[in-house]
N, C-alpha and C. Protein backbone atom coordinates (compact mmCIF):
# COMPACT_ATOMS: atom_id res chain seq x y z
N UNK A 1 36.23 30.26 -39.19
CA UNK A 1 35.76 31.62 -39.00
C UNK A 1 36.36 32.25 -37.74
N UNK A 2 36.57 31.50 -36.57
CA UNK A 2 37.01 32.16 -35.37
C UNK A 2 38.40 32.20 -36.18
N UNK A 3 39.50 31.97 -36.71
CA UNK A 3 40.48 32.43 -36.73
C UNK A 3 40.17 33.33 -37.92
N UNK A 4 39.75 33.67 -38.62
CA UNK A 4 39.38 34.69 -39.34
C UNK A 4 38.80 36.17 -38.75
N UNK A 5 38.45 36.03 -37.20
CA UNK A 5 37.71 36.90 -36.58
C UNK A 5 39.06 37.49 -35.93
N UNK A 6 39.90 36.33 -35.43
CA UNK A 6 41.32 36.54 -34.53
C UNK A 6 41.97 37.66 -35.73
N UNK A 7 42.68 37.07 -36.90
CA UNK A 7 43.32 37.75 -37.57
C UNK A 7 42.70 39.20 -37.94
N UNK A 8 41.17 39.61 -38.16
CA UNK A 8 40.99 40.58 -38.14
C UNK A 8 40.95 41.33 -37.28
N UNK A 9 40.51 41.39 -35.96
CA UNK A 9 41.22 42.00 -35.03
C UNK A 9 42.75 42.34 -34.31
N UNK A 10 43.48 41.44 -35.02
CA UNK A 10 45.12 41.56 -34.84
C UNK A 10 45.23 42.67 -35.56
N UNK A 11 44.74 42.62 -36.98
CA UNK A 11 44.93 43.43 -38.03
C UNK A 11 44.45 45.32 -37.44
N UNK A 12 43.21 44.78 -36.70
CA UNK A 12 43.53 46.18 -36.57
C UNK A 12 43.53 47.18 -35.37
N UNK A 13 43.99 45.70 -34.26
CA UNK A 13 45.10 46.55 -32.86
C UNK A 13 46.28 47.18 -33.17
N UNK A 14 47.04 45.89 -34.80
CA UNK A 14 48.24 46.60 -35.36
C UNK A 14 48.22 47.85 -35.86
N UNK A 15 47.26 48.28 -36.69
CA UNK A 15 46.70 49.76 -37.14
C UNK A 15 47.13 50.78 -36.30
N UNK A 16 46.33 50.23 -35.30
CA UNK A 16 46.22 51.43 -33.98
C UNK A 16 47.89 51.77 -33.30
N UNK A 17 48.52 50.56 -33.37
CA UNK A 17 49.70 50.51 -32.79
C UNK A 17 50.77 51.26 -33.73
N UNK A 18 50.31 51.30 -34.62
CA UNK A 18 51.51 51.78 -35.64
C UNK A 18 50.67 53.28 -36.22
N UNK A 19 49.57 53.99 -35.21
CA UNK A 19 49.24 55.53 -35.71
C UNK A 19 50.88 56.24 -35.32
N UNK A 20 51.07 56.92 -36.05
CA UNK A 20 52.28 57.95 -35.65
C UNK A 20 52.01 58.76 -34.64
N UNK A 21 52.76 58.76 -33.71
CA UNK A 21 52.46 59.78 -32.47
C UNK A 21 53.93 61.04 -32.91
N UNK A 22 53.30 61.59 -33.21
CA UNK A 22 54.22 62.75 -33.13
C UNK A 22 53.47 64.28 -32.46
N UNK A 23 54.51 64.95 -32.34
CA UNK A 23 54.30 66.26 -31.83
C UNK A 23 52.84 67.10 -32.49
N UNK A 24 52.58 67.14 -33.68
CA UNK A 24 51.10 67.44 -34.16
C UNK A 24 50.12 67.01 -32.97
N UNK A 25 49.84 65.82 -32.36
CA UNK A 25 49.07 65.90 -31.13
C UNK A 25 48.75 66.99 -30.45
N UNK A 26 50.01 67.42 -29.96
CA UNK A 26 50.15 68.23 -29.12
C UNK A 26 49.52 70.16 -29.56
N UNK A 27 49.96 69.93 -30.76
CA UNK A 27 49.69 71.11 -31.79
C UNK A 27 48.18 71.55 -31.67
N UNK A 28 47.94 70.03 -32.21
CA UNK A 28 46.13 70.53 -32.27
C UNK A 28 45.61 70.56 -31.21
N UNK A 29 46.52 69.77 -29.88
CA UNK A 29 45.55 70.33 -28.56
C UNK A 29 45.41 71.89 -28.17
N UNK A 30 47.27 71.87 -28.63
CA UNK A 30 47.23 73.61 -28.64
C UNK A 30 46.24 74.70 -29.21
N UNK A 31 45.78 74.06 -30.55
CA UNK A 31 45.08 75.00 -31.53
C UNK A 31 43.79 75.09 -30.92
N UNK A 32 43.35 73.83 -30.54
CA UNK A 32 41.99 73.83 -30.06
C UNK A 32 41.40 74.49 -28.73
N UNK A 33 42.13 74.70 -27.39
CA UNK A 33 42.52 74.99 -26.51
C UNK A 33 42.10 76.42 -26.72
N UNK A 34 43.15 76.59 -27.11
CA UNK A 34 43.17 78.40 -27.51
C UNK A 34 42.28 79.01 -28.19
N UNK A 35 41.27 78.08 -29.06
CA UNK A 35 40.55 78.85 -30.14
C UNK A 35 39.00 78.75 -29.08
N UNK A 36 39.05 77.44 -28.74
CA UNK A 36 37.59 77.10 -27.82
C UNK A 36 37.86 77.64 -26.49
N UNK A 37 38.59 77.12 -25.78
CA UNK A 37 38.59 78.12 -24.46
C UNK A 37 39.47 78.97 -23.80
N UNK A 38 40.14 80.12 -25.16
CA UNK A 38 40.72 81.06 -25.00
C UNK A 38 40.31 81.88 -25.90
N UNK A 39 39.18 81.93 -26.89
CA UNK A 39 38.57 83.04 -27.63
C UNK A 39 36.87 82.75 -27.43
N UNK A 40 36.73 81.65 -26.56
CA UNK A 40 35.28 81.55 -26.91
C UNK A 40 34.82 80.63 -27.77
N UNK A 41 35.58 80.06 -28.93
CA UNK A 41 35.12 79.48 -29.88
C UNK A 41 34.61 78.18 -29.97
N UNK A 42 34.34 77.54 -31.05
CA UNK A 42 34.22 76.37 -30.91
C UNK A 42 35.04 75.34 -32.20
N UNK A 43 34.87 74.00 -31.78
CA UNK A 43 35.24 73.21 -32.83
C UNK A 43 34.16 72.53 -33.64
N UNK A 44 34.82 72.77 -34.62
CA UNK A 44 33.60 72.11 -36.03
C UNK A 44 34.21 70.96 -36.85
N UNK A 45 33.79 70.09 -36.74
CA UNK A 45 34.34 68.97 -37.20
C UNK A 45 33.65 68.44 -38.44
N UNK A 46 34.35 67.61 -39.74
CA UNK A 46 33.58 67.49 -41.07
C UNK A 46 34.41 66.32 -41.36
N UNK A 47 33.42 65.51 -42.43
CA UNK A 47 34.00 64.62 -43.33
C UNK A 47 32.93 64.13 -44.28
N UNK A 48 33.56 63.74 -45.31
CA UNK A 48 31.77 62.66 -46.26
C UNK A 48 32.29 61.16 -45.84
N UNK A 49 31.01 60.81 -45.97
CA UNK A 49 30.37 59.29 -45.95
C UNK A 49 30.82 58.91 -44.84
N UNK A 50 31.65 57.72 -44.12
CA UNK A 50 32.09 57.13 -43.16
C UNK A 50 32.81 58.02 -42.38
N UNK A 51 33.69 59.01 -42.99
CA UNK A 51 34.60 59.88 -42.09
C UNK A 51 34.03 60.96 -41.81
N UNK A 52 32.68 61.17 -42.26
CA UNK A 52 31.52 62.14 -41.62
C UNK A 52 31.38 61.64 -40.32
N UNK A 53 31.13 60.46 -40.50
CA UNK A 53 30.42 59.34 -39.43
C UNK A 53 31.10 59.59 -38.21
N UNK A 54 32.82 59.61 -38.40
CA UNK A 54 33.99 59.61 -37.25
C UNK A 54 34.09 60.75 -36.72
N UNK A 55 33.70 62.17 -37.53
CA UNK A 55 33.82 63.44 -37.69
C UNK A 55 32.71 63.84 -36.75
N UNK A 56 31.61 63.13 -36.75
CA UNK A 56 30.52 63.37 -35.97
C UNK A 56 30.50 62.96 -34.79
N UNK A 57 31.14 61.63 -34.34
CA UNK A 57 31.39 61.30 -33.20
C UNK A 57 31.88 61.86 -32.69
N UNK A 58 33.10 62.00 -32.57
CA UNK A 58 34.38 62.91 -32.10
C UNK A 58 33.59 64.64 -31.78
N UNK A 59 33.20 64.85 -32.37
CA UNK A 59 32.17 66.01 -32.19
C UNK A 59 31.44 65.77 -31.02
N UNK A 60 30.57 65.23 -31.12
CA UNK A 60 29.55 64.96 -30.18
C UNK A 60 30.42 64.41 -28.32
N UNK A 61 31.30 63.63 -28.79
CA UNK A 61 32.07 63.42 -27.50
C UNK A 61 32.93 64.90 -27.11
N UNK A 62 33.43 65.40 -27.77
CA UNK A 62 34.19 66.65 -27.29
C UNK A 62 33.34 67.72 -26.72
N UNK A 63 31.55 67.95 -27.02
CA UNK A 63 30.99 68.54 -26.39
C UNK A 63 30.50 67.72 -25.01
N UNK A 64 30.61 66.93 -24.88
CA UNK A 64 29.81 66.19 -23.81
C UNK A 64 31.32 66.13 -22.82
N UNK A 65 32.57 66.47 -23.08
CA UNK A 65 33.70 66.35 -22.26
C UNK A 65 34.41 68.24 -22.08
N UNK A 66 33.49 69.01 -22.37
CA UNK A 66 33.73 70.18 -21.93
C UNK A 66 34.38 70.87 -23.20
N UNK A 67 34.27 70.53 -24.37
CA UNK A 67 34.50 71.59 -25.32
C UNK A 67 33.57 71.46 -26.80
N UNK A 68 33.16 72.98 -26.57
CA UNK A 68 31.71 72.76 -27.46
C UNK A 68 32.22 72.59 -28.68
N UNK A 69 31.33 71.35 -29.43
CA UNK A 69 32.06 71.18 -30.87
C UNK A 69 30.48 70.54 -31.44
N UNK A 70 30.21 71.06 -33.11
CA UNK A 70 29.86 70.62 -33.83
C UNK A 70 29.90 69.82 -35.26
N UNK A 71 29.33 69.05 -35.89
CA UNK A 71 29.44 68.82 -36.88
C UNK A 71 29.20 69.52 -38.15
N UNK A 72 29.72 69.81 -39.28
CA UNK A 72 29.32 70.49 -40.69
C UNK A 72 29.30 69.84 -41.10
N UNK A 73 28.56 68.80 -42.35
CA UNK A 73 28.12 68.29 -43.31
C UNK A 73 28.68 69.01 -44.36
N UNK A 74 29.71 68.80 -44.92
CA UNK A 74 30.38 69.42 -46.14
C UNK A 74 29.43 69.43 -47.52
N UNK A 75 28.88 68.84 -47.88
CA UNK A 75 27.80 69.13 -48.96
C UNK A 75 26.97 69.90 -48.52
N UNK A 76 26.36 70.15 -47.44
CA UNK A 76 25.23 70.99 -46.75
C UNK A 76 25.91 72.54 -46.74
N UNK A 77 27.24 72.51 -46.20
CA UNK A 77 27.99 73.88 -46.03
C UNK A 77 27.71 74.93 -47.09
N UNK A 78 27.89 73.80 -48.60
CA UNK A 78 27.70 74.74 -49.71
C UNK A 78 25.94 75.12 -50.02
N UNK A 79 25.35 74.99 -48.77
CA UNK A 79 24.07 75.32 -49.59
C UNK A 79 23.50 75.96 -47.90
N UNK A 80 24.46 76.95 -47.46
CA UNK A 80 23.91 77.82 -46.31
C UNK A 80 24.37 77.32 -45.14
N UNK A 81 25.15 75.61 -44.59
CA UNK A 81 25.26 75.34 -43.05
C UNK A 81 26.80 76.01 -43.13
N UNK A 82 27.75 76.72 -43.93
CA UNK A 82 29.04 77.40 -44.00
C UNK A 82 28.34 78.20 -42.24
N UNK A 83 27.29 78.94 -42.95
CA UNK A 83 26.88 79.41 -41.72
C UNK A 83 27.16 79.60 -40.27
N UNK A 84 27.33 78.50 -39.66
CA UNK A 84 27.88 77.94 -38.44
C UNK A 84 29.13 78.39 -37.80
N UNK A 85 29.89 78.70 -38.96
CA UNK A 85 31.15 78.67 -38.64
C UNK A 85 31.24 80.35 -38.07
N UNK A 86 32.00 80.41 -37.01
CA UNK A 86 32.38 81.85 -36.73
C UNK A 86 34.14 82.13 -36.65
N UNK A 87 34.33 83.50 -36.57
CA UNK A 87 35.55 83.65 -36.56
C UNK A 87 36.58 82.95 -35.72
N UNK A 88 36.39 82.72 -34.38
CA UNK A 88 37.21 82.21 -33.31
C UNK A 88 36.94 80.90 -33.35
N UNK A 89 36.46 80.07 -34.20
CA UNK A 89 36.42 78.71 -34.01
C UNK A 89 37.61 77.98 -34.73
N UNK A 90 37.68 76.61 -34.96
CA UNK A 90 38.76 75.36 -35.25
C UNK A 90 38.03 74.45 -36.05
N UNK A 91 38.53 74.29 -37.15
CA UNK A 91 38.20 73.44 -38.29
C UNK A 91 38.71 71.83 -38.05
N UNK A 92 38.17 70.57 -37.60
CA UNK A 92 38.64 69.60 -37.88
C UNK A 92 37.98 68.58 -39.11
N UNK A 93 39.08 68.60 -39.96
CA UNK A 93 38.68 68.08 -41.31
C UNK A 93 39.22 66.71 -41.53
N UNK A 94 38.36 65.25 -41.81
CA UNK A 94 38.66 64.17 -41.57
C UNK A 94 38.40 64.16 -42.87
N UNK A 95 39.66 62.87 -43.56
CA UNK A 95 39.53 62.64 -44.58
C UNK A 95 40.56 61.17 -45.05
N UNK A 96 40.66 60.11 -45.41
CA UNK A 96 41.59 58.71 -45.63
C UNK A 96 42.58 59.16 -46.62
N UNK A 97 41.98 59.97 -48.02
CA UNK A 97 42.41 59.81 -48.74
C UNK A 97 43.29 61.20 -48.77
N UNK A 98 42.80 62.51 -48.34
CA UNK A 98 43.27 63.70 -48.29
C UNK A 98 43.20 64.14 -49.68
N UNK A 99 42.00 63.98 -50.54
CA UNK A 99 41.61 63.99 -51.84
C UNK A 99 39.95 64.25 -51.43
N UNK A 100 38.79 64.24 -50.60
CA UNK A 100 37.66 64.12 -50.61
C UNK A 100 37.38 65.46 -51.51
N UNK A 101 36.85 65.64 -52.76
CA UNK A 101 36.90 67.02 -53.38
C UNK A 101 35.96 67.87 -52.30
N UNK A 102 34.63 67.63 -52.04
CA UNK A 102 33.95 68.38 -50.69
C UNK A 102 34.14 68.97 -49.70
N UNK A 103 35.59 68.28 -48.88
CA UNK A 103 36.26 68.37 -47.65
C UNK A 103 37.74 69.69 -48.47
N UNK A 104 37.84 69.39 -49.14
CA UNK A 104 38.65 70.44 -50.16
C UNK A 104 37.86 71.88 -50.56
N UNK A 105 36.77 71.64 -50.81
CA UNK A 105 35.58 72.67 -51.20
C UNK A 105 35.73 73.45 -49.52
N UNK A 106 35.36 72.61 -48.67
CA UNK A 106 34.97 73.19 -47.67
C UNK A 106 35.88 74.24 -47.29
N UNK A 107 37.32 74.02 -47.18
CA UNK A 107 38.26 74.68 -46.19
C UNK A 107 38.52 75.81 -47.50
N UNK A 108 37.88 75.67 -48.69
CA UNK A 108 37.93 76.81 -49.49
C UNK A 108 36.87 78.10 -49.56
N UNK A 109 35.71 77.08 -49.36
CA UNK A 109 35.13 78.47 -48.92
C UNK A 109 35.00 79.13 -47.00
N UNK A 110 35.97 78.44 -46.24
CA UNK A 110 35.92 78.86 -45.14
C UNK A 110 36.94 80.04 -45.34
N UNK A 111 37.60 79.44 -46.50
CA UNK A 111 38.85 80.56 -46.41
C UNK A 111 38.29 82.19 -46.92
N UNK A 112 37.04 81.62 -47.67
CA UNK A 112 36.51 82.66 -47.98
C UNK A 112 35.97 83.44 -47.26
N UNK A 113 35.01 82.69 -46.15
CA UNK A 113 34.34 83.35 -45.06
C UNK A 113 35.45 83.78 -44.16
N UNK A 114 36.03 83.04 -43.66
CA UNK A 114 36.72 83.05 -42.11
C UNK A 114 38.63 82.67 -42.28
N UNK A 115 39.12 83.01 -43.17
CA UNK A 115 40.48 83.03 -43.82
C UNK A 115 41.77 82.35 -42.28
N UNK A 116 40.96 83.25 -41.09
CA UNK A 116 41.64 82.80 -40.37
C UNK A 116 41.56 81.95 -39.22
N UNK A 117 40.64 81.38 -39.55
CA UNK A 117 39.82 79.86 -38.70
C UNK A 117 41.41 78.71 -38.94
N UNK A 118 41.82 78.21 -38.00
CA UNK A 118 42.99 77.30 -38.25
C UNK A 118 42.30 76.18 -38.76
N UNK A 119 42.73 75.04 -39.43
CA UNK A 119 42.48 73.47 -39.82
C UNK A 119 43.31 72.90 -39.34
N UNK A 120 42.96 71.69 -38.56
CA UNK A 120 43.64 70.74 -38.40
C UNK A 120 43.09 69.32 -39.11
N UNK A 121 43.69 68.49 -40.01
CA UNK A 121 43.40 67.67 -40.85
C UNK A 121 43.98 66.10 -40.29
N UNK A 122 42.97 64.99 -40.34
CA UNK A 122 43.39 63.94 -39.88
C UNK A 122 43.12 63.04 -41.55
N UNK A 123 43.98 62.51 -41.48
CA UNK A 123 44.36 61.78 -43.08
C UNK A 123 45.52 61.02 -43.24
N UNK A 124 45.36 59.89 -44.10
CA UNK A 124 45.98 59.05 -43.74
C UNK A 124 47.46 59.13 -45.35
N UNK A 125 47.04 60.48 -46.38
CA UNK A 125 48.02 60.90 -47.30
C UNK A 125 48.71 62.10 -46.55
N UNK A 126 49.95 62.37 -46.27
CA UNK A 126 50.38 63.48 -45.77
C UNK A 126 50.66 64.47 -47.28
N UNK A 127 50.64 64.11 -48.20
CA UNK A 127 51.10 64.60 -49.44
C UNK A 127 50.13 65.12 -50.57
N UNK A 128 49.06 64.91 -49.95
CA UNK A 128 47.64 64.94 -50.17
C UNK A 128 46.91 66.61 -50.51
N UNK A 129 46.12 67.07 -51.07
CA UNK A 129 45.72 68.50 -51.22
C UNK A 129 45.10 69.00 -49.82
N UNK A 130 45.00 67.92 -49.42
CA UNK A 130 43.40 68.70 -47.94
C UNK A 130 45.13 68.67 -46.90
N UNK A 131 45.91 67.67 -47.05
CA UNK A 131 47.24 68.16 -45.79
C UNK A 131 48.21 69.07 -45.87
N UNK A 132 48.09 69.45 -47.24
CA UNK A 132 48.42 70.77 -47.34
C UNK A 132 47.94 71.93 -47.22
N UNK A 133 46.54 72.35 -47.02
CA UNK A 133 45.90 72.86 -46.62
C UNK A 133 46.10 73.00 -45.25
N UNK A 134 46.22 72.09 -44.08
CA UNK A 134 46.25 72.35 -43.08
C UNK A 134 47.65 73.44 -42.26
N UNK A 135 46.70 73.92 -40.90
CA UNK A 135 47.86 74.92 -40.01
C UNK A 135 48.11 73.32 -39.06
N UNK A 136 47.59 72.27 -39.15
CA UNK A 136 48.47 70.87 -37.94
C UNK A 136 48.06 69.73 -38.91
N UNK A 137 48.70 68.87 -39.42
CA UNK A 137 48.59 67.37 -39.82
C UNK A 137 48.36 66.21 -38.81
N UNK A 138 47.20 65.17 -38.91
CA UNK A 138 47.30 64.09 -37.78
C UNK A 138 47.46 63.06 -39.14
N UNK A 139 48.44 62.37 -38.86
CA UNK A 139 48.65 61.21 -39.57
C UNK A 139 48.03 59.94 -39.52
N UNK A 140 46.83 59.18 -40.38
CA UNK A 140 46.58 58.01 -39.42
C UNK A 140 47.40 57.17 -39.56
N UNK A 141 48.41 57.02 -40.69
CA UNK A 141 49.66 55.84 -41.03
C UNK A 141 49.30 55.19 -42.11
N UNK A 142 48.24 55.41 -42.73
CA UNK A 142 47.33 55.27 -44.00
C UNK A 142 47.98 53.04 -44.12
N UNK A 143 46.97 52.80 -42.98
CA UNK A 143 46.61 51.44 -42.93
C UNK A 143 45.95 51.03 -44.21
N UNK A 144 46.26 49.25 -43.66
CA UNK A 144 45.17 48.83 -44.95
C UNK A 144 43.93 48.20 -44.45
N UNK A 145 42.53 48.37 -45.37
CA UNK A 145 41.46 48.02 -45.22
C UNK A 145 41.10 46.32 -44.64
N UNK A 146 41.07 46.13 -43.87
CA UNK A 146 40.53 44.80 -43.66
C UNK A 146 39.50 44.02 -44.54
N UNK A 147 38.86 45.12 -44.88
CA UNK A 147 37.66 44.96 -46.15
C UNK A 147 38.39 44.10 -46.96
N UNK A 148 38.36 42.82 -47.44
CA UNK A 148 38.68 42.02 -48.57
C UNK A 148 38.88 42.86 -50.03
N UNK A 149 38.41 43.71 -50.22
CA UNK A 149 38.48 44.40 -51.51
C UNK A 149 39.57 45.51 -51.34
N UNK A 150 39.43 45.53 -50.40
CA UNK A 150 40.37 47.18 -49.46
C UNK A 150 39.94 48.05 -50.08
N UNK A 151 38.57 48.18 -49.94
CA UNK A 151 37.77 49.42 -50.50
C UNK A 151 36.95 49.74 -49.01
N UNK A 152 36.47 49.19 -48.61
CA UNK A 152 35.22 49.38 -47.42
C UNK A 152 36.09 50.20 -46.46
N UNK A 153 36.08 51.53 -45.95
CA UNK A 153 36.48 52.02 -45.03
C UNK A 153 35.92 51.58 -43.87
N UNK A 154 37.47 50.57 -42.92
CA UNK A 154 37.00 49.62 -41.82
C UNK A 154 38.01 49.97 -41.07
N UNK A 155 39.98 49.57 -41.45
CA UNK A 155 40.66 49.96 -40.34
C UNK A 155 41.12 51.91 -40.80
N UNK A 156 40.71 51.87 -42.02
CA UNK A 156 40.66 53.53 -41.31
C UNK A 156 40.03 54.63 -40.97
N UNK A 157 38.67 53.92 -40.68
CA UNK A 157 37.81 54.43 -39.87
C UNK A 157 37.72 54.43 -37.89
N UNK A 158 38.50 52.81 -37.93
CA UNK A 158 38.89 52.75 -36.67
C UNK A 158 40.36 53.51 -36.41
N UNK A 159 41.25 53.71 -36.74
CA UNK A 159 42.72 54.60 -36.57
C UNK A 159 41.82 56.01 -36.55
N UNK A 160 40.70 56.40 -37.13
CA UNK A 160 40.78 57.98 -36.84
C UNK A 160 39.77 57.86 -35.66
N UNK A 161 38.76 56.95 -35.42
CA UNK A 161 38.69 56.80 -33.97
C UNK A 161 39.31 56.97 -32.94
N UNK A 162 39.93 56.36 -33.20
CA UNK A 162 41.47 56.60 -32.09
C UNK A 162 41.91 57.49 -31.76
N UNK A 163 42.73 58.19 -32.86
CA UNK A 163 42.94 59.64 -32.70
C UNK A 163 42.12 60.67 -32.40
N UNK A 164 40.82 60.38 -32.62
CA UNK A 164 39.82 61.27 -31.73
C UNK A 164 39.40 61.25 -30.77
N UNK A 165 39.60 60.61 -30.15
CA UNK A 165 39.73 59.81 -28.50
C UNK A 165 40.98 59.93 -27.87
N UNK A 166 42.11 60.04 -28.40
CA UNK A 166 42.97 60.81 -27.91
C UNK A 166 43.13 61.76 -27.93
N UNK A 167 42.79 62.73 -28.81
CA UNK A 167 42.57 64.16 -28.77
C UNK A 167 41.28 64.55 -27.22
N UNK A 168 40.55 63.93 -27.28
CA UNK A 168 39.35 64.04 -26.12
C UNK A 168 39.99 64.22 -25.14
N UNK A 169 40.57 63.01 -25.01
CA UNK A 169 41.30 63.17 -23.20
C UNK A 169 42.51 63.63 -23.42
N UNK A 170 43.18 63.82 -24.03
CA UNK A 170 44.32 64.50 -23.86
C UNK A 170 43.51 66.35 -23.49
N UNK A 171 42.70 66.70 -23.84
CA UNK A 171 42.20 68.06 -23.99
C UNK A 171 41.50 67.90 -22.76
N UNK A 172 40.82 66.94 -22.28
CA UNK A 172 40.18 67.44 -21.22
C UNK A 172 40.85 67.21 -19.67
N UNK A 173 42.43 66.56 -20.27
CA UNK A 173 43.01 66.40 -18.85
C UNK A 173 44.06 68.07 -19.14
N UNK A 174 43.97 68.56 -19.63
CA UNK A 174 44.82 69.93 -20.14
C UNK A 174 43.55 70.64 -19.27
N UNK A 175 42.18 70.79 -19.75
CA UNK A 175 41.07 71.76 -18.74
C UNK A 175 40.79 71.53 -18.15
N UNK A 176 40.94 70.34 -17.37
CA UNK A 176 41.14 69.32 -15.82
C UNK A 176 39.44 69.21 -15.75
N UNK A 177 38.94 68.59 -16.56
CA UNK A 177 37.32 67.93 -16.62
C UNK A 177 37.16 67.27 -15.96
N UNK A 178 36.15 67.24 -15.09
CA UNK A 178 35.77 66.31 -13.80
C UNK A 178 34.61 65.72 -14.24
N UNK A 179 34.34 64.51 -12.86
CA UNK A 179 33.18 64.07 -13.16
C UNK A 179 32.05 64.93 -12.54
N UNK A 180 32.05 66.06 -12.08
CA UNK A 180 30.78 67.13 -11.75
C UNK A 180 30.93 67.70 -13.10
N UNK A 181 32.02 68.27 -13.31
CA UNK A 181 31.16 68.62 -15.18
C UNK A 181 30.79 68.09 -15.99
N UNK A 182 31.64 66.32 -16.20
CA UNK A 182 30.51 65.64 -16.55
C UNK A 182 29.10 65.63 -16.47
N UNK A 183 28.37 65.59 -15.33
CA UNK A 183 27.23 65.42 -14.99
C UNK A 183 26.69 66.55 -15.22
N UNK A 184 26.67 68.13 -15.60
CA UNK A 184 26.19 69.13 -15.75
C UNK A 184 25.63 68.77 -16.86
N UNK A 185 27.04 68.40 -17.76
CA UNK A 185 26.09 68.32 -19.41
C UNK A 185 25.41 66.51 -20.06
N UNK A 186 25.83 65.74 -18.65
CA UNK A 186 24.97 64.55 -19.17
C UNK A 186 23.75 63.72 -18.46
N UNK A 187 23.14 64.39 -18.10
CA UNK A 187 22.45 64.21 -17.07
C UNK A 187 21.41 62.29 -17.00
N UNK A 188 21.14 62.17 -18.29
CA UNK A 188 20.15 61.38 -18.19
C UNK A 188 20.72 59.45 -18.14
N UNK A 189 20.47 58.83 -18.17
CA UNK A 189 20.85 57.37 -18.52
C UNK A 189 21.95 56.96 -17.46
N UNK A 190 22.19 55.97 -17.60
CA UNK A 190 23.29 55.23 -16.91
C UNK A 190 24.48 56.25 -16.88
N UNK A 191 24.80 56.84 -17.61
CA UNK A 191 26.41 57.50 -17.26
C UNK A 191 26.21 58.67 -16.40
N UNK A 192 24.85 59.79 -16.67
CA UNK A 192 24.27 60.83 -15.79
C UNK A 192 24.45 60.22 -14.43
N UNK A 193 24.04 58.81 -14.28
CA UNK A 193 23.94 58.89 -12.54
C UNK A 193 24.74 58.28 -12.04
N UNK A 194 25.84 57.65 -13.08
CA UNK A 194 27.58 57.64 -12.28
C UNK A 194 27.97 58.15 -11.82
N UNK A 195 28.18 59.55 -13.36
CA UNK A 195 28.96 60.74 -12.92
C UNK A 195 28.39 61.71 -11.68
N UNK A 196 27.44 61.75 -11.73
CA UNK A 196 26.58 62.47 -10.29
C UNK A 196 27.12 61.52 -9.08
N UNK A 197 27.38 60.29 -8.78
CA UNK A 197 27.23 59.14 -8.28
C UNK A 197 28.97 59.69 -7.78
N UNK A 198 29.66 59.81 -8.96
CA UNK A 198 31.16 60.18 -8.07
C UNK A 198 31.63 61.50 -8.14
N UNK A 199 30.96 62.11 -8.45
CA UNK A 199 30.97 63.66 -7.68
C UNK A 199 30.34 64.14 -6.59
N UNK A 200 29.57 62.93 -5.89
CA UNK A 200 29.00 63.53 -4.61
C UNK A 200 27.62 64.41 -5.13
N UNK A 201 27.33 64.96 -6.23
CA UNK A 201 25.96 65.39 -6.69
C UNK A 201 24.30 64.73 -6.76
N UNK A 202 24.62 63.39 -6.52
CA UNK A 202 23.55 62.24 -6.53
C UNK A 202 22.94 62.44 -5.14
């Protein structure tokens, strides 16, 4: 079993090592940048089932690192949370297969509401309906599942981790985020009284 534990973790440092870094990075820092803190807007981030899961994280960390972002629940959208969305905001749409019909639904009726909300799409088909859809493509390199069946979304749930964690800090060393703004918006638990702790605010 320990070498069974080894090989699965080889399996998916290799993942990570082989995401494509190309210029799109840079794109969607651009897109995001400009839409959140050059119109006001915000980022809204979506996916179903597991890549909801990643979609939500990445959300929740990008507001807690100085750029306000929420989650949409793509089944929910169609029944009133479309709502949310305003004109000056940024669509990030997570998806493995770049087929999720929901995540497809979604950026259709945004187009309806808000035509000119940009998408940026992380997916691991570049050839896919939802990456054609997009104004920036993030590639995850469309790994394979560690899952024995290679059904269980496992290493490409961790590759779009990644890429959402690089998108984080790459964006918040672009709006030069400190640890005093840290501490504005995290106040409570162990990390609140770091970040207070090395900003001199404690």
């Amino acid at each position: 079993m320990i070498e069974k534990i080894r090989e699965i973790f080889n399996d998916e440092a290799t993942a990570i090592k082989n995401i494509p870094v190309t210029n799109s990075f840079e794109d969607a820092i651009g897109i995001i940048h400009r839409q959140v803190h050059g119109k006001n807007g915000k980022l809204v981030t979506s996916g179903m089932g597991k890549a909801g899961q990643i979609a939500h994280n990445i959300a929740t960390t990008f507001s807690s690192t100085g750029t306000p972002a929420a989650f949409l629940h793509p089944s929910e959208a169609q029944h009133g949370d479309l709502g949310i969305l305003q004109k000056n905001d940024v669509l990030l749409a997570i998806s493995n297969s770049g087929k999720t019909r929901e995540i497809i639904e979604l950026i259709d009726l945004k187009n309806n509401l808000y035509p000119l909300i940009p998408v940026i799409v992380i997916t691991g088909n570049e050839n896919s309906p939802l990456a054609k859809k997009a104004d920036c493509f993030i590639s995850t390199g469309s790994p394979t599942e560690v899952c024995p069946l290679g059904l269980t979304p496992t290493t490409s749930t961790t590759v779009m981790t990644v890429i959402g964690d690089a998108l984080v800090v790459l964006l918040m060393e672009k709006i030069g985020f400190n640890a005093n703004d840290y501490a504005k918006r995290h106040h409570g638990g162990y990390l609140g009284k770091k970040s207070r702790e090395i900003s001199g605010k404690d």
